[in-house]
N, C-alpha and C. Protein backbone atom coordinates (compact mmCIF):
# COMPACT_ATOMS: atom_id res chain seq x y z
N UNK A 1 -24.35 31.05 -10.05
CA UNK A 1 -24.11 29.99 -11.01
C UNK A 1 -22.65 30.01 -11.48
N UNK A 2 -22.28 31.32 -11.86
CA UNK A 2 -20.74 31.22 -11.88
C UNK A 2 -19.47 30.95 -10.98
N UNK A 3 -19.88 30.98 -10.13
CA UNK A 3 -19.29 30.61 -8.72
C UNK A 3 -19.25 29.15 -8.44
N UNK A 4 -20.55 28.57 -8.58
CA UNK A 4 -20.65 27.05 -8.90
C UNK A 4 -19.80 26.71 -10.26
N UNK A 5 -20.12 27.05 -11.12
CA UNK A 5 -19.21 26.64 -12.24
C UNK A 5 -17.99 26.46 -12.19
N UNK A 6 -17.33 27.67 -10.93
CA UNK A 6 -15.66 28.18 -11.25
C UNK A 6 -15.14 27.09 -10.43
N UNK A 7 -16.08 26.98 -8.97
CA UNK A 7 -15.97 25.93 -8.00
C UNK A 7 -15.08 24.17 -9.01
N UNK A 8 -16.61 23.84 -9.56
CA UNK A 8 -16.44 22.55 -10.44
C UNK A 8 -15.10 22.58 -10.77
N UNK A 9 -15.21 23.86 -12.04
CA UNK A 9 -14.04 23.87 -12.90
C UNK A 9 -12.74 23.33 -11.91
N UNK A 10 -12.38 24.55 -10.91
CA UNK A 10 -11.04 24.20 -9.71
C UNK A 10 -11.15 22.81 -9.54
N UNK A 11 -11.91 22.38 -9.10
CA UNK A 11 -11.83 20.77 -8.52
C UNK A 11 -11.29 19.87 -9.54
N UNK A 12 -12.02 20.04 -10.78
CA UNK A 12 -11.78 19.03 -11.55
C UNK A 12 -10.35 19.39 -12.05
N UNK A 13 -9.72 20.68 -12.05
CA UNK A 13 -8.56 20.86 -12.20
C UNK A 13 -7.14 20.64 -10.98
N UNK A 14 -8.24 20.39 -10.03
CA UNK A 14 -6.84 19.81 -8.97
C UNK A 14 -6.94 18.28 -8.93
N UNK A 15 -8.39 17.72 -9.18
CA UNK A 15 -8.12 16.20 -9.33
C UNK A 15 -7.34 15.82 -10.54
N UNK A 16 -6.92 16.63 -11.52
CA UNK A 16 -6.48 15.93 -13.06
C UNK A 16 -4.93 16.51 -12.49
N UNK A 17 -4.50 17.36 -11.72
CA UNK A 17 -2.78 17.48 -11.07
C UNK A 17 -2.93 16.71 -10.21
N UNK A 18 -3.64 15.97 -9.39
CA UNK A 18 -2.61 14.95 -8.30
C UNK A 18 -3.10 13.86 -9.18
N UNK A 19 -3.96 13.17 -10.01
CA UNK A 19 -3.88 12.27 -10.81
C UNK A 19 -2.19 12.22 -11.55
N UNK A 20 -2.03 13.16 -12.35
CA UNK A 20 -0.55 13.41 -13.39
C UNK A 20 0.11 12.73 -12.93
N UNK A 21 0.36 12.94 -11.63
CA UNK A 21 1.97 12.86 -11.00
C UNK A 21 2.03 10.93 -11.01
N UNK A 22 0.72 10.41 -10.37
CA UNK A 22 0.81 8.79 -10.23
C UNK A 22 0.85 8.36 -11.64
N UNK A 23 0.21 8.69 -12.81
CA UNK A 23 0.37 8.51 -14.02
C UNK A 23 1.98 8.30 -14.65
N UNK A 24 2.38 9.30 -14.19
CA UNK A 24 4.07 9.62 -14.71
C UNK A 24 4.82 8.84 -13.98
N UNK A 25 4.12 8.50 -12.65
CA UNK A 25 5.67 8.11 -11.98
C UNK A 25 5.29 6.28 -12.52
N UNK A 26 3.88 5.47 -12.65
CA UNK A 26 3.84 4.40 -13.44
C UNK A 26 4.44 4.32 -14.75
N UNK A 27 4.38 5.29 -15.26
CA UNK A 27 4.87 5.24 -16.47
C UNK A 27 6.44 5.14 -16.47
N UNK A 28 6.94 6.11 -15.83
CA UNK A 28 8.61 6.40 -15.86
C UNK A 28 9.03 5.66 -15.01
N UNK A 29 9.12 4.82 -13.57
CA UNK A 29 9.76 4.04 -12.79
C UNK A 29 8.90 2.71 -12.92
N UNK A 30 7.99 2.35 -13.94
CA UNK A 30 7.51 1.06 -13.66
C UNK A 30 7.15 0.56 -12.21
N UNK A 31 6.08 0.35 -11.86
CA UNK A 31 6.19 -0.85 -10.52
C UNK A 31 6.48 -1.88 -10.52
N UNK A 32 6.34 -2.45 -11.76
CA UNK A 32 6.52 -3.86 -12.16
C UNK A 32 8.20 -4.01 -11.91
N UNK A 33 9.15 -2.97 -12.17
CA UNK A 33 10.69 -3.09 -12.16
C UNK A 33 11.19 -3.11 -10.87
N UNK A 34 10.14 -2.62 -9.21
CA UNK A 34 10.57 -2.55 -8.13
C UNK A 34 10.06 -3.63 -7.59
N UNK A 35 11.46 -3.53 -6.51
CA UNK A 35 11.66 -4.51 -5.52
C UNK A 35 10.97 -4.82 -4.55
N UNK A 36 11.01 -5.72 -3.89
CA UNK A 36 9.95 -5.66 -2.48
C UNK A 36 10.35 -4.92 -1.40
N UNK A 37 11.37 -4.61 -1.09
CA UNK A 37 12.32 -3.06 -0.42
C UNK A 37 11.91 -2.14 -1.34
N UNK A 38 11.68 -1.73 -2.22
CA UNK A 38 11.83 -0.10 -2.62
C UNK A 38 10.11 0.03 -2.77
N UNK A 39 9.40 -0.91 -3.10
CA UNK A 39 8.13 -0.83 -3.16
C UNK A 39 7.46 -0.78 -1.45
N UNK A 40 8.25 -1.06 -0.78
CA UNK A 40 7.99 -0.86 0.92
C UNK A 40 8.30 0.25 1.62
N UNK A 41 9.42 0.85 0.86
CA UNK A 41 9.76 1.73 1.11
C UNK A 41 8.97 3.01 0.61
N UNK A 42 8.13 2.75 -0.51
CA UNK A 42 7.33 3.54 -1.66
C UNK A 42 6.18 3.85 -1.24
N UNK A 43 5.52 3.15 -0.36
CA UNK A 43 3.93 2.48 -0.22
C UNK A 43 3.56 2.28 1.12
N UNK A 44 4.47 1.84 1.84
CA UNK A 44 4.69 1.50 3.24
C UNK A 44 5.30 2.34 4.38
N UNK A 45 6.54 2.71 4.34
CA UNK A 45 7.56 3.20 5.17
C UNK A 45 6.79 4.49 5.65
N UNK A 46 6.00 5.14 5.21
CA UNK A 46 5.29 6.92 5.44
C UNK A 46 4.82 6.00 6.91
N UNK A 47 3.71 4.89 7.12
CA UNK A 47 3.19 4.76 8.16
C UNK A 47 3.92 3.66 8.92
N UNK A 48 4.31 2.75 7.96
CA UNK A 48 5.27 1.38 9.39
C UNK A 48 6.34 1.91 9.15
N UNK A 49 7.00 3.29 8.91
CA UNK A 49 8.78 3.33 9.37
C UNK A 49 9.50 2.23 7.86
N UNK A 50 10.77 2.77 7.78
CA UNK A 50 11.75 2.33 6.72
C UNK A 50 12.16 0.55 7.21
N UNK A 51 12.37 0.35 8.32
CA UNK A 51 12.37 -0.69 9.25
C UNK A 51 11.31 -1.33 9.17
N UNK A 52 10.20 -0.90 9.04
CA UNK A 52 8.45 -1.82 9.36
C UNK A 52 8.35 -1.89 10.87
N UNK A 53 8.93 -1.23 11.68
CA UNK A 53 8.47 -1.04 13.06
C UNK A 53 7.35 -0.47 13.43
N UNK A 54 6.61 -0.02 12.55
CA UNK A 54 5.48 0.70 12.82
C UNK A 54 5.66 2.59 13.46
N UNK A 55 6.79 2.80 13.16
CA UNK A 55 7.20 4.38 13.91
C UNK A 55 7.63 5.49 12.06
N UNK A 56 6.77 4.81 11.35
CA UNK A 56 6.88 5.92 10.21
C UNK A 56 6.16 7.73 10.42
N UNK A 57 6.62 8.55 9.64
CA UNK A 57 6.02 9.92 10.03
C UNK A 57 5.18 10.03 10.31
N UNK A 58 3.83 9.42 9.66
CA UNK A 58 2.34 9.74 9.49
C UNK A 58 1.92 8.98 11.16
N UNK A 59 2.29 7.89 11.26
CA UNK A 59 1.87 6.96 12.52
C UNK A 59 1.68 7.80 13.40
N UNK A 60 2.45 9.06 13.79
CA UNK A 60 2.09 9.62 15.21
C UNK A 60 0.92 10.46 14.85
N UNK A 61 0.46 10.49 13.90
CA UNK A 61 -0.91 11.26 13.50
C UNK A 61 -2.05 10.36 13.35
N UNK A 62 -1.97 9.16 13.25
CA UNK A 62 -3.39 8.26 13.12
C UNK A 62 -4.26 8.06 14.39
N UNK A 63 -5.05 7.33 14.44
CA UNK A 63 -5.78 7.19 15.77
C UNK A 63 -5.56 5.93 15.60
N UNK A 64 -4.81 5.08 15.00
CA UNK A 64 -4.99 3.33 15.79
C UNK A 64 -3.05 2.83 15.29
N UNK A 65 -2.49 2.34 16.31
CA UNK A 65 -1.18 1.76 16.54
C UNK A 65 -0.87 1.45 15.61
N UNK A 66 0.16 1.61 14.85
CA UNK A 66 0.63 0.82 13.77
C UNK A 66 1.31 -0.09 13.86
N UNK A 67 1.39 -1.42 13.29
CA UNK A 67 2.00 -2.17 13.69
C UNK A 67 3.72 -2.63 13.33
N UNK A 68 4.08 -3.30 13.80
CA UNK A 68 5.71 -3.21 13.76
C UNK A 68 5.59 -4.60 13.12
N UNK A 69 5.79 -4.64 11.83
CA UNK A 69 5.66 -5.46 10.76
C UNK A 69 7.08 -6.73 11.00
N UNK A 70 7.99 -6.33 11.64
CA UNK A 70 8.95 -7.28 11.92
C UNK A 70 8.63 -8.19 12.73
N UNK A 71 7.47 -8.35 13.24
CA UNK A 71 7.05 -9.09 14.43
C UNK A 71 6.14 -10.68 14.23
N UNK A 72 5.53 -9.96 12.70
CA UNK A 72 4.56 -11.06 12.52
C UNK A 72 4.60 -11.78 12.61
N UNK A 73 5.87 -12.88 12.30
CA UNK A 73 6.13 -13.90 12.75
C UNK A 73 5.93 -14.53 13.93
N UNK A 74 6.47 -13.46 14.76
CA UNK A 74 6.15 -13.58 16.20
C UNK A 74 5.21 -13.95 16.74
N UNK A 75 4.25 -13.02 16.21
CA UNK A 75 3.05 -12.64 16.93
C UNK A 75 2.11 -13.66 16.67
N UNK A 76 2.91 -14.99 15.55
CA UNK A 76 1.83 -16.03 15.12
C UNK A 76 2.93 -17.45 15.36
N UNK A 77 3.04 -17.30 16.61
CA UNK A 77 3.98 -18.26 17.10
C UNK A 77 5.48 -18.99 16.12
N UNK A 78 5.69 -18.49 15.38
CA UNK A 78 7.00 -18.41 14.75
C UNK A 78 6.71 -18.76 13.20
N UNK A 79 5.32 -18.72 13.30
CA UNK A 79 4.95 -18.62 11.67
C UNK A 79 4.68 -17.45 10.88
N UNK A 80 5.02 -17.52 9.66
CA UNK A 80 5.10 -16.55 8.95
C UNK A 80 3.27 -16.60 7.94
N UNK A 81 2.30 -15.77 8.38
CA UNK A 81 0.81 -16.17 7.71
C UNK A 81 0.95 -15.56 6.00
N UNK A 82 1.89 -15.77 5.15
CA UNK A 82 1.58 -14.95 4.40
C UNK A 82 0.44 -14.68 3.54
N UNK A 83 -0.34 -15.67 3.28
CA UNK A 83 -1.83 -15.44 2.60
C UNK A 83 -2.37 -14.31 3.34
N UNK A 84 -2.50 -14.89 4.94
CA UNK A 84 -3.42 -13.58 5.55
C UNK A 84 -2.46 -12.02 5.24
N UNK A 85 -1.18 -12.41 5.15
CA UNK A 85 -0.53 -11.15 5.13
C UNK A 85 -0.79 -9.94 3.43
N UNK A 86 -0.99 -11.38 2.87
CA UNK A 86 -1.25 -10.81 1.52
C UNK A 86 -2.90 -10.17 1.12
N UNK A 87 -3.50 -11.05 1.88
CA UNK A 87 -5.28 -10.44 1.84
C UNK A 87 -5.14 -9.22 2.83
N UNK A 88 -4.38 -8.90 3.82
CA UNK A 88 -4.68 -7.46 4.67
C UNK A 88 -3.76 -6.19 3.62
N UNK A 89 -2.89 -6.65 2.84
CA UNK A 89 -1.79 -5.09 1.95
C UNK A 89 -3.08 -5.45 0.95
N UNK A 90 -3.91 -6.47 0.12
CA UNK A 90 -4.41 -6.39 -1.24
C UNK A 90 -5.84 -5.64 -0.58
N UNK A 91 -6.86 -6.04 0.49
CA UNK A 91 -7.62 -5.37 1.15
C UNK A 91 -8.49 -5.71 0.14
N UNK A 92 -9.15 -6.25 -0.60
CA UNK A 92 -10.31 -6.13 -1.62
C UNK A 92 -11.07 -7.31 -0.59
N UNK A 93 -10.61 -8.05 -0.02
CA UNK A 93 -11.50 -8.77 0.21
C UNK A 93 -11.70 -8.82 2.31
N UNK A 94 -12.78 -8.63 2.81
CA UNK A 94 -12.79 -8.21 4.36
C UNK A 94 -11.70 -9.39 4.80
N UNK A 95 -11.00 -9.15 6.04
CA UNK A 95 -10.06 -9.43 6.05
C UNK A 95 -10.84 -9.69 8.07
N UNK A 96 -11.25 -10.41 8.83
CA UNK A 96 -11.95 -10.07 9.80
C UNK A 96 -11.24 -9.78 11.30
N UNK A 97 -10.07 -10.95 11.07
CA UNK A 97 -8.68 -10.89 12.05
C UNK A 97 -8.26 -9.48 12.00
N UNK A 98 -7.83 -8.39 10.90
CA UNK A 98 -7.29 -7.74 10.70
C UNK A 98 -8.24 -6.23 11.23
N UNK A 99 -9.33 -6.35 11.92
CA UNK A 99 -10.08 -5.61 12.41
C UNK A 99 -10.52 -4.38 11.47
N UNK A 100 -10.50 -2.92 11.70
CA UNK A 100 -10.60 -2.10 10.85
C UNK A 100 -9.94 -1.70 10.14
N UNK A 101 -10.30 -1.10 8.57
CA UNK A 101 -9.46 -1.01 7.74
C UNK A 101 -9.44 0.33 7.50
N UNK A 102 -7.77 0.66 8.33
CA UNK A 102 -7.16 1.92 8.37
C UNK A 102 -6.50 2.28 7.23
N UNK A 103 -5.83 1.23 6.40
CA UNK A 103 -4.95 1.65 5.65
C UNK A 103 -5.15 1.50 4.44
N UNK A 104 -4.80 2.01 3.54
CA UNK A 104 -5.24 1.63 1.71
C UNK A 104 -5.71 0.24 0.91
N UNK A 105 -6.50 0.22 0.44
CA UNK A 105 -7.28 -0.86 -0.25
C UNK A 105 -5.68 -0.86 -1.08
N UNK A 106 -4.37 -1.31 -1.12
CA UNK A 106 -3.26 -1.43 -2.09
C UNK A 106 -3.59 -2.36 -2.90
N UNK A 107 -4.62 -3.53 -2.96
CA UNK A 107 -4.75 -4.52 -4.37
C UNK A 107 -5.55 -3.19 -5.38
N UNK A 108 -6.41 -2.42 -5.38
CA UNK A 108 -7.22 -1.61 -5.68
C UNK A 108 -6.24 -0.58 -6.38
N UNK A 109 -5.58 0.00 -5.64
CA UNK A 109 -4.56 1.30 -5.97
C UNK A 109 -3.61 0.65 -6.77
N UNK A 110 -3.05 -0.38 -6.70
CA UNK A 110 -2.00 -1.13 -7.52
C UNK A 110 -2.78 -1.57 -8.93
N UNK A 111 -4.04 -1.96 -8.79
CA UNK A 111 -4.60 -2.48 -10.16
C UNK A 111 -4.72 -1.27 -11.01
N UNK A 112 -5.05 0.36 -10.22
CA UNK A 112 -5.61 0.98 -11.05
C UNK A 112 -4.23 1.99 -11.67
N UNK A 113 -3.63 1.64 -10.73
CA UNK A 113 -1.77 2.26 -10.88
C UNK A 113 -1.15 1.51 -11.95
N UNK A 114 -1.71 0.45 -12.15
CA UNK A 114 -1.38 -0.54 -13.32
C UNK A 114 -2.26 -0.56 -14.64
N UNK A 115 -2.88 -0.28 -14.78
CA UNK A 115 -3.84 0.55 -16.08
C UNK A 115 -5.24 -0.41 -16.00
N UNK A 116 -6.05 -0.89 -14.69
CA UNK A 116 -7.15 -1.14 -14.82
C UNK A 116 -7.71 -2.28 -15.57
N UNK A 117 -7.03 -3.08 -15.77
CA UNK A 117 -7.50 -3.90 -16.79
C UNK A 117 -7.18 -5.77 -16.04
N UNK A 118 -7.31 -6.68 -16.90
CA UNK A 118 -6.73 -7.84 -16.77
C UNK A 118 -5.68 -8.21 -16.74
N UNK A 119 -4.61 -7.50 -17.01
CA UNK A 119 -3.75 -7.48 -16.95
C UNK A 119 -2.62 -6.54 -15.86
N UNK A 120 -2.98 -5.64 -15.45
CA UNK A 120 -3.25 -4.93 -14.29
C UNK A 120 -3.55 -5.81 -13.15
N UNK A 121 -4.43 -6.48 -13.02
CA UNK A 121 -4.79 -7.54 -11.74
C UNK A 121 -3.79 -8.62 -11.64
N UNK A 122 -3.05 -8.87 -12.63
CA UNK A 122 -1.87 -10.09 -12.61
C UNK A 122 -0.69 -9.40 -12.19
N UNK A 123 -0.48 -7.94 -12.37
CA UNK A 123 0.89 -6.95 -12.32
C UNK A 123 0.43 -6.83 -10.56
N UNK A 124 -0.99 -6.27 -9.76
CA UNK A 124 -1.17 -5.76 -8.80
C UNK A 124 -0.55 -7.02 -7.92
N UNK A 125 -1.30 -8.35 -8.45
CA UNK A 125 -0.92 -9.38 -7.57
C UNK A 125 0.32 -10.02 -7.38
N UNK A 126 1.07 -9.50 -8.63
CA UNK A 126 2.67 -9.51 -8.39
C UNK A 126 3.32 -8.45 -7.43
N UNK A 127 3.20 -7.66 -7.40
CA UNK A 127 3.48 -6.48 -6.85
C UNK A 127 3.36 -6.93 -5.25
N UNK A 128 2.18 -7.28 -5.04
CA UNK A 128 1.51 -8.09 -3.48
C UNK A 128 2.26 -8.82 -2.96
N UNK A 129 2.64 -10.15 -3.94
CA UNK A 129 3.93 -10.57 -3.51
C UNK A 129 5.44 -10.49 -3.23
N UNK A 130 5.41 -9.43 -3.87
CA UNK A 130 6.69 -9.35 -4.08
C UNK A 130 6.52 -8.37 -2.58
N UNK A 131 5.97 -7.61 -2.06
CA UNK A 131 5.61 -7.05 -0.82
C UNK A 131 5.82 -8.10 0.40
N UNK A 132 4.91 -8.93 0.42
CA UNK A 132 5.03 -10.37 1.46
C UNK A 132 6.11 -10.96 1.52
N UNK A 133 6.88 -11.24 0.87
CA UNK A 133 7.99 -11.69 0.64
C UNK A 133 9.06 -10.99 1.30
N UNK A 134 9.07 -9.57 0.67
CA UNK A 134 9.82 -8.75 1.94
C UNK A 134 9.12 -8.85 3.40
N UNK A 135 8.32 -8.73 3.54
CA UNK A 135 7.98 -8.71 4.63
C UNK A 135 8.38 -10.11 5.63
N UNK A 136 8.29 -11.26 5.24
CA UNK A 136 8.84 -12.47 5.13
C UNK A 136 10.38 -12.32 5.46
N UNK A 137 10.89 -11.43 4.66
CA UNK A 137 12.88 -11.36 5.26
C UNK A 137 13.11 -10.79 6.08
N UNK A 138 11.89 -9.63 6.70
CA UNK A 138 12.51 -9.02 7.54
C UNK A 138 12.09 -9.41 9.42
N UNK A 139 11.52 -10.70 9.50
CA UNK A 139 11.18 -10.98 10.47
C UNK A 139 12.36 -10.76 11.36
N UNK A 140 11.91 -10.27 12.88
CA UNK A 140 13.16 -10.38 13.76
C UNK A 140 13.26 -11.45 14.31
N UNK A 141 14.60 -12.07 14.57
CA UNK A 141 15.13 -13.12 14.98
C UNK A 141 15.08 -12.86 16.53
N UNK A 142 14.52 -13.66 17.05
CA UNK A 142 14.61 -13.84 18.85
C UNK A 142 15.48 -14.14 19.53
């Protein structure tokens, strides 16, 4: 029983240290104050690369391709989809084009990174855009 107890105790004491750190860093760098580059760079760049080429650190460790985010345009005959682009980063809602969902529910993590509330869902969905939008400048030119 004490072993179970000590177990609990540890856990709940390593979930309340990697909680801290997202707490502090909302609090002290605002998301609401970043850019659609530094929030890509924040959120993004670990798996699509600083570029959005899809060659970030983590990518050679996943099991499905990442994609090279400069392309989209491309890849939708020289249009830019941003709704669909914005329903696959917000992820709350199935997304069916976008096949399986490898990567973070970010409307979810952004609302709750934003203090959970109604107001939180207006900050997450700013945040979303302001994401698409970069994503939007950095199309490559053919």
């Amino acid at each position: 029983m004490r072993r179970i107890a000590g177990l609990l105790l540890a856990s709940l004491l390593v979930a309340a240290a990697a909680l801290a750190p997202r707490q502090a860093d909302a609090q002290v760098f605002g998301l609401d104050d970043l850019s659609g580059a530094e929030l890509f760079e924040r959120f993004c760049s670990a798996c699509h690369g600083v570029e959005g080429r899809g060659d970030g650190p983590v990518a050679r460790g996943l099991n499905t391709v990442v994609p090279d985010l400069t392309r989209i345009e491309a890849r939708n005959e020289g249009e830019f989809p941003a709704n669909t682009v914005q329903q696959i980063i917000d992820g709350r809602s199935v997304v069916i084009a976008h096949g399986t969902r490898t990567m973070p529910v970010w409307g979810y993590e952004f609302w709750v990174e934003e203090g959970a509330d109604r107001t939180a869902e207006r900050d997450a969905r700013e945040i979303i855009r302001r994401l698409v939008e970069y994503l939007a400048e950095i199309q490559a030119s053919d």
